[in-house]
Structure formats: structure tokens, C-alpha cells
N, C-alpha and C. Protein backbone atom coordinates (compact mmCIF):
# COMPACT_ATOMS: atom_id res chain seq x y z
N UNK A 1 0.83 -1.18 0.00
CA UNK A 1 0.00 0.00 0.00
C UNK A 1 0.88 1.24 0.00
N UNK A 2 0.41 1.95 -0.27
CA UNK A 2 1.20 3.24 -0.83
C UNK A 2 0.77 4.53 0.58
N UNK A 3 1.38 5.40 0.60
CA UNK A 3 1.20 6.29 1.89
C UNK A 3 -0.02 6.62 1.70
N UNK A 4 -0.14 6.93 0.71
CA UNK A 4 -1.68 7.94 0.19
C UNK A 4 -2.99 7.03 0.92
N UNK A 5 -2.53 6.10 0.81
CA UNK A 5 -3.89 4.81 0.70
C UNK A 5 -4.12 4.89 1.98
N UNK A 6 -2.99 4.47 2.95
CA UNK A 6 -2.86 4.62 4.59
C UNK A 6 -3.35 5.49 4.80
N UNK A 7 -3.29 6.79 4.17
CA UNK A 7 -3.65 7.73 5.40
C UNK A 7 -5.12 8.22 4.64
N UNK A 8 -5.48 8.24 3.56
CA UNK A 8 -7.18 7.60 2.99
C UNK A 8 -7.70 7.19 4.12
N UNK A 9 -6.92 5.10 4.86
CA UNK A 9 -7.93 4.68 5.43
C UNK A 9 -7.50 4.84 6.95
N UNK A 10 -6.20 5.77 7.22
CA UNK A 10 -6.61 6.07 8.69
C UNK A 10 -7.83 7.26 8.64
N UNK A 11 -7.75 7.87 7.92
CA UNK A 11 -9.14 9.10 7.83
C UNK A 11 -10.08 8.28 8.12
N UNK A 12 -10.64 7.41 7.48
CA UNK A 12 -11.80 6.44 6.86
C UNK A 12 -12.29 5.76 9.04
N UNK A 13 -10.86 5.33 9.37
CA UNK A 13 -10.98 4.94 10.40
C UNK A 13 -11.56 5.73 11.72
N UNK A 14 -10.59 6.90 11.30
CA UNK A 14 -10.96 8.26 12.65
C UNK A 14 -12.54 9.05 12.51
N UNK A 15 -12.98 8.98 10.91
CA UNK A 15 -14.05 9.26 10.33
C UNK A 15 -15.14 8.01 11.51
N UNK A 16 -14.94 7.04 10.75
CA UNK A 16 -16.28 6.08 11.50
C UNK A 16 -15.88 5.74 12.84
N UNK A 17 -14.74 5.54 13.66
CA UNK A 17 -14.63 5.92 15.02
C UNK A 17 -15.89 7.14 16.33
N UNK A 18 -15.44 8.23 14.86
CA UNK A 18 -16.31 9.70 15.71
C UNK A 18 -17.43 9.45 15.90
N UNK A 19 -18.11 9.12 14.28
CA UNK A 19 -18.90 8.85 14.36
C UNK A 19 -19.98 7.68 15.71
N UNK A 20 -18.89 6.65 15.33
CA UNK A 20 -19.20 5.73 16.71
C UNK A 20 -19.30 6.75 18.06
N UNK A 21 -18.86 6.87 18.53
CA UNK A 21 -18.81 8.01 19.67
C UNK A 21 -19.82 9.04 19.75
N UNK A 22 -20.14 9.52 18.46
CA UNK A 22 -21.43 10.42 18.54
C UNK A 22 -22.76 9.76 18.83
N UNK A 23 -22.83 8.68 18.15
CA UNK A 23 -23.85 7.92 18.41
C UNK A 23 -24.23 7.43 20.14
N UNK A 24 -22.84 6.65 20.45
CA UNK A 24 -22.88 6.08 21.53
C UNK A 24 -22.96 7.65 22.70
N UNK A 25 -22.59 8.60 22.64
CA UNK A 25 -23.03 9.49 23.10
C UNK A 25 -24.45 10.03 23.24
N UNK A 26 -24.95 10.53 22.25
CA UNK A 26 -26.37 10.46 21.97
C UNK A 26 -27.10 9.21 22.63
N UNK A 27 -26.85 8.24 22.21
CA UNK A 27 -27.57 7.50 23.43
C UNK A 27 -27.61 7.62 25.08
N UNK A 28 -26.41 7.88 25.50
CA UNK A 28 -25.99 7.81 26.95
C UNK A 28 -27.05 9.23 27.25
N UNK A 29 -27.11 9.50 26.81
CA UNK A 29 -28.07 10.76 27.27
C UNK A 29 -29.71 11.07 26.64
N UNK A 30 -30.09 9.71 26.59
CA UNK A 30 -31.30 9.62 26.23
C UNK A 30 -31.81 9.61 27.53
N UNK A 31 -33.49 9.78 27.58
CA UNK A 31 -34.53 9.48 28.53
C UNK A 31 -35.34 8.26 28.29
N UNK A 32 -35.76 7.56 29.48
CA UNK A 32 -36.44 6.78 28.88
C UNK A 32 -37.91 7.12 29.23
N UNK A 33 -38.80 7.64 28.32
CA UNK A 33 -40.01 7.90 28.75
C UNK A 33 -41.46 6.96 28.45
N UNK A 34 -42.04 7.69 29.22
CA UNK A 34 -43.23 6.35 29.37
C UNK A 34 -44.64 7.55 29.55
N UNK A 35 -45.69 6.85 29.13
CA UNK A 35 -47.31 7.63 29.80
C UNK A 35 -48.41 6.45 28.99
N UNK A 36 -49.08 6.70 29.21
CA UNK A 36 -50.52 6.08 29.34
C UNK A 36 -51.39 7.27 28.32
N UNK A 37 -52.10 6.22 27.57
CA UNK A 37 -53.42 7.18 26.93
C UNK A 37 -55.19 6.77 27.45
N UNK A 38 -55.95 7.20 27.94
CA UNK A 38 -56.73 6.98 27.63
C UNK A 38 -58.14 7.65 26.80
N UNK A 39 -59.17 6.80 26.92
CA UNK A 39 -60.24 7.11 26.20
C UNK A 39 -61.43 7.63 27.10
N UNK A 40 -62.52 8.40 27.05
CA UNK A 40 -63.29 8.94 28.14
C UNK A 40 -64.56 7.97 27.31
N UNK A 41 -65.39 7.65 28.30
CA UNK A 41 -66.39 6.59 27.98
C UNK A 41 -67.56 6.93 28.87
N UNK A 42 -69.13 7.08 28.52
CA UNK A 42 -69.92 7.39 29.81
C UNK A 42 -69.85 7.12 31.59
N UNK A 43 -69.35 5.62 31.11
CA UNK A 43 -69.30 4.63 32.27
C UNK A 43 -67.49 4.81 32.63
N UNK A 44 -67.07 5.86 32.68
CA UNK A 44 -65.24 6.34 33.00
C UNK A 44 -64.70 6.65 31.87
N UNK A 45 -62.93 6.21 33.03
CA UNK A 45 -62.17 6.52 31.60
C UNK A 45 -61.36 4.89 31.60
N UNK A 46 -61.08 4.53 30.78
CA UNK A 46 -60.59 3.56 30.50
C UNK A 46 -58.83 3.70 29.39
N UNK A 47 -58.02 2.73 29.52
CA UNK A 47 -56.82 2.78 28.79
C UNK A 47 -57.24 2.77 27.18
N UNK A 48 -56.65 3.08 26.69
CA UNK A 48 -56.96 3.32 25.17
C UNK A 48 -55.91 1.83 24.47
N UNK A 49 -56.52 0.80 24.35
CA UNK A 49 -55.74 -0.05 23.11
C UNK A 49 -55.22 0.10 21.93
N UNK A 50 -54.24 -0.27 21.27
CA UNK A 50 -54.30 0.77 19.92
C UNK A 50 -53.68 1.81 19.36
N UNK A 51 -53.62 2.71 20.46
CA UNK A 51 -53.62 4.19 20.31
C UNK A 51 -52.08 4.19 19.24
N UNK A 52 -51.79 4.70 18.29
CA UNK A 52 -50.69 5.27 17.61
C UNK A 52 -50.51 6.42 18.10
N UNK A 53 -49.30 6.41 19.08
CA UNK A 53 -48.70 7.49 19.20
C UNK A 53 -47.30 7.95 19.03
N UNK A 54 -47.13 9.02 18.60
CA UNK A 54 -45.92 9.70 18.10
C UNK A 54 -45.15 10.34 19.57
N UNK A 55 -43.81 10.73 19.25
CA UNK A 55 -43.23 11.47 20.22
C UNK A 55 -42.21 12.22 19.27
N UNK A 56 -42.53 13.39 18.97
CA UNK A 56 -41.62 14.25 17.84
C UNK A 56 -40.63 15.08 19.06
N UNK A 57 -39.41 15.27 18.13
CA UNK A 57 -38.93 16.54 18.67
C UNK A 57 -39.00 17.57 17.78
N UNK A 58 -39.10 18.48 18.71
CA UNK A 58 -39.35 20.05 17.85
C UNK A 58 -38.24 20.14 16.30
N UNK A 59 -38.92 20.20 15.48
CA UNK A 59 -37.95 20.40 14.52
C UNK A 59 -37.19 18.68 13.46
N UNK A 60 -37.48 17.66 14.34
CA UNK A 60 -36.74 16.73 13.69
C UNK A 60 -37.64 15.70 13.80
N UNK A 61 -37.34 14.29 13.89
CA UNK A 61 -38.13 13.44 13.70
C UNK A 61 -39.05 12.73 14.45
N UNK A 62 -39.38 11.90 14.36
CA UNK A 62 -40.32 11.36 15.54
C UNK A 62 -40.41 10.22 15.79
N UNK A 63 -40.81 9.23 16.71
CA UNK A 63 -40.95 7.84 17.17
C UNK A 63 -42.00 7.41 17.31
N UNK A 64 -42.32 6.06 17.04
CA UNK A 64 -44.05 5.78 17.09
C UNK A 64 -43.69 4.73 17.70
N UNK A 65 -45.38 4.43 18.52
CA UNK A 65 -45.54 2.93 19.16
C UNK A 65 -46.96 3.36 19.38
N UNK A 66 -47.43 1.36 19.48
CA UNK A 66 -48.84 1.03 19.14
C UNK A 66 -48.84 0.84 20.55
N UNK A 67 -49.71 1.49 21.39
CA UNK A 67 -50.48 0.81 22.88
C UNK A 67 -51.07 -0.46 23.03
N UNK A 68 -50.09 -0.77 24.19
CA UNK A 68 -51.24 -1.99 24.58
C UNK A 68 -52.37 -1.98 24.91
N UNK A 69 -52.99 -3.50 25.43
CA UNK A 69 -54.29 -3.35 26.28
C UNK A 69 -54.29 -1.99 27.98
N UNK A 70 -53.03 -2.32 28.14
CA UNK A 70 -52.99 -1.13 29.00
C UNK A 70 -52.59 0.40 28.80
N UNK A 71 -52.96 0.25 27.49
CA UNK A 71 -52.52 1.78 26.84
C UNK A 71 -51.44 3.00 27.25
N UNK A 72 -50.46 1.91 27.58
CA UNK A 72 -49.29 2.53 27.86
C UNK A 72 -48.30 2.93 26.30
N UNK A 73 -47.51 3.52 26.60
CA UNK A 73 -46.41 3.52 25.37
C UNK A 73 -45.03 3.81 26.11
N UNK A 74 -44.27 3.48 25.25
CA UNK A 74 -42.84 3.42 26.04
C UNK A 74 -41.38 4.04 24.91
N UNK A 75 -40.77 5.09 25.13
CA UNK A 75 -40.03 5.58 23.99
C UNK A 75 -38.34 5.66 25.01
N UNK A 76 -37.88 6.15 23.78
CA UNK A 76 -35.98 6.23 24.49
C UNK A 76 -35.84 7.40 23.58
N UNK A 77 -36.14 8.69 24.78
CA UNK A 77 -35.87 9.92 23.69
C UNK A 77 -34.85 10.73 24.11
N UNK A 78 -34.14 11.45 23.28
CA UNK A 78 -33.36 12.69 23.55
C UNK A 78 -34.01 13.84 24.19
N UNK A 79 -33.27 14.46 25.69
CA UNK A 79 -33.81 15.50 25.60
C UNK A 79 -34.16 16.65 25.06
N UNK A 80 -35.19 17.45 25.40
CA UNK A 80 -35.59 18.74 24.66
C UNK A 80 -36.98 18.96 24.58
N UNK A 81 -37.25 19.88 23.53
CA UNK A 81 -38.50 20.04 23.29
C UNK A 81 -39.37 18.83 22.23
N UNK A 82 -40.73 18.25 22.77
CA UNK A 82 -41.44 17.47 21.93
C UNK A 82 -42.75 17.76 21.93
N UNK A 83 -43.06 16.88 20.78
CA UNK A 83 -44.66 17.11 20.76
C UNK A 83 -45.70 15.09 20.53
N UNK A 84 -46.20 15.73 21.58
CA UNK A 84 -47.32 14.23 21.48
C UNK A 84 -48.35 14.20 20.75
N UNK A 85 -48.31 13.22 19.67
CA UNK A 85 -49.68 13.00 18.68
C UNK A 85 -50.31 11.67 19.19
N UNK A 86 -51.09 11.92 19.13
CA UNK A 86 -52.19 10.68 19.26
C UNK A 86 -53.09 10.42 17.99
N UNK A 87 -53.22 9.20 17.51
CA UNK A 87 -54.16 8.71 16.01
C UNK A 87 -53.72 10.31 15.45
N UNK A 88 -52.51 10.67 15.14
CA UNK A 88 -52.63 12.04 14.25
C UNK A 88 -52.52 13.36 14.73
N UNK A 89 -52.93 13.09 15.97
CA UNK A 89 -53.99 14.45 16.37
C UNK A 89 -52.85 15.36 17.81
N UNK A 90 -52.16 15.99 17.97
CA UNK A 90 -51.07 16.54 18.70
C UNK A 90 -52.45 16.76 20.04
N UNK A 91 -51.73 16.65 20.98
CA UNK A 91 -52.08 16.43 22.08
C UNK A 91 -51.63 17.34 23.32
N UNK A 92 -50.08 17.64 22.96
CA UNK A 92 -49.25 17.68 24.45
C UNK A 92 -47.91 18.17 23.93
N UNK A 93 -47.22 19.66 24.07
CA UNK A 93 -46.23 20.05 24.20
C UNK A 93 -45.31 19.88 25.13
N UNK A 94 -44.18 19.02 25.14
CA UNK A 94 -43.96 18.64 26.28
C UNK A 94 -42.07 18.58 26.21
N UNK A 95 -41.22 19.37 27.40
CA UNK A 95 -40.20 19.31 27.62
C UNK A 95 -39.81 17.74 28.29
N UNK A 96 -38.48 17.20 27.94
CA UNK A 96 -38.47 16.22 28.77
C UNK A 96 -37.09 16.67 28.74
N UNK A 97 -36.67 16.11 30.21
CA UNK A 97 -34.95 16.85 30.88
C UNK A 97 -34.01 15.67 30.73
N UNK A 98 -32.98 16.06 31.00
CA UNK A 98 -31.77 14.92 30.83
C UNK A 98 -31.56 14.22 32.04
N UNK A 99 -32.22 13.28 32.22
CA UNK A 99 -32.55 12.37 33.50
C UNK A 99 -32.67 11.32 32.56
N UNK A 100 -32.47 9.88 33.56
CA UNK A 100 -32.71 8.45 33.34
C UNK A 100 -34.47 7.72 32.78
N UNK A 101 -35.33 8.40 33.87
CA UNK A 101 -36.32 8.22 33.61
C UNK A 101 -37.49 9.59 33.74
N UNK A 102 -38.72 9.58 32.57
CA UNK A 102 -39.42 10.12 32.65
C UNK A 102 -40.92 10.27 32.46
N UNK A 103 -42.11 10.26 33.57
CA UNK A 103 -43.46 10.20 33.41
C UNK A 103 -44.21 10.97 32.78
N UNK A 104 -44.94 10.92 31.47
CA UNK A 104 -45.70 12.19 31.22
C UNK A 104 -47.32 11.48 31.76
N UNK A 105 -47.96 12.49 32.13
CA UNK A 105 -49.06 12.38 33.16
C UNK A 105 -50.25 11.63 31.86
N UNK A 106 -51.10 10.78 32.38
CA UNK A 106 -52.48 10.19 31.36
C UNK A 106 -52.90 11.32 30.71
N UNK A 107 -53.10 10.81 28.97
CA UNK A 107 -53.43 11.75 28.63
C UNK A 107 -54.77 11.40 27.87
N UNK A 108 -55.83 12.13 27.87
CA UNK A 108 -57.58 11.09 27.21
C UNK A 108 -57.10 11.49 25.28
N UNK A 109 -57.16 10.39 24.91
CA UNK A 109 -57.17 10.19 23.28
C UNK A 109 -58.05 10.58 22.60
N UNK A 110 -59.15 10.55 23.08
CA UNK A 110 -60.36 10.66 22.10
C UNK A 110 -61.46 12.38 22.44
């Protein structure tokens, strides 16, 4: 191999290294958040099955999960600013902080 080539694939190396590190960073400082949806019904309120819900951050992308029978949902987000959709429909502006774990309070779906 010729010098040129070496130092091509030490770049190539220090390149996807960082990268590794950014990632694994970005994770270490995720939240893991959690809440409940439900549905309002004459006879109460009950958990919402089903429910498609989103967890966007302001500006970038977003995460989905289908509720269980206990209409919980469960995400691993970065902190900052987000927004909660439910079937579509935004719900809940919501900060979440750079902590391990985080509750957002029941929210009615329908």
C-alpha cells in the first residue's frame, strides 16, 4: 500500500470511530419515557388499546408505538422540546430533561 492509501484509510478509520462516539453518546443521554393514553367513555375513563402514538422533537423526527391493552407507550428519547400525537392528532407540548427516567401524566385520546 502506498502512503496515500494509509492515510485515505486512517481518515476512513478516525471518520467512522467519531462517528461511533457520537452515536454512543447520543444514546448515553437519552430518557427513557413512558405515559398512558386513555379514552373517556360514559361509564369512566378507561386505557386506550391501539392508540398510535408519536413522540416528535421540535424540529426533527419522531418515534411511534402502538399501545397496549394497558394503553401505555414506552419511547428512548433525547432530551428537549417534543410534541405528542395521538391517532394524528397533537395532544401535548412537552419538555423532557436529561434524566434516566421520565413520566408524562395520562393523557384522554379521544
Amino acid at each position: 500500500m502506498g502512503i496515500n492509501t494509509i492515510k485515505w484509510l486512517t481518515g476512513k478509520a478516525i471518520l467512522s470511530l467519531s462517528a461511533l462516539l457520537l452515536l454512543t453518546s447520543m444514546a448515553a443521554h437519552a430518557t427513557d419515557v413512558r405515559g398512558r393514553i386513555d379514552f373517556s367513555a360514559r361509564n369512566g375513563i378507561f386505557p386506550m388499546n391501539g392508540a398510535f402514538v408519536e413522540l416528535c422533537i421540535m424540529g426533527g423526527g419522531c418515534l411511534s408505538y402502538r399501545t397496549g391493552y394497558d394503553g401505555m407507550y414506552y419511547f428512548r428519547a433525547v432530551p428537549g422540546n417534543h410534541e405528542i400525537l395521538v391517532n394524528g392528532r397533537l395532544l401535548l407540548r412537552q419538555f423532557i430533561p436529561n434524566q434516566q427516567y421520565f413520566d408524562i401524566p395520562p393523557l384522554i385520546g379521544n
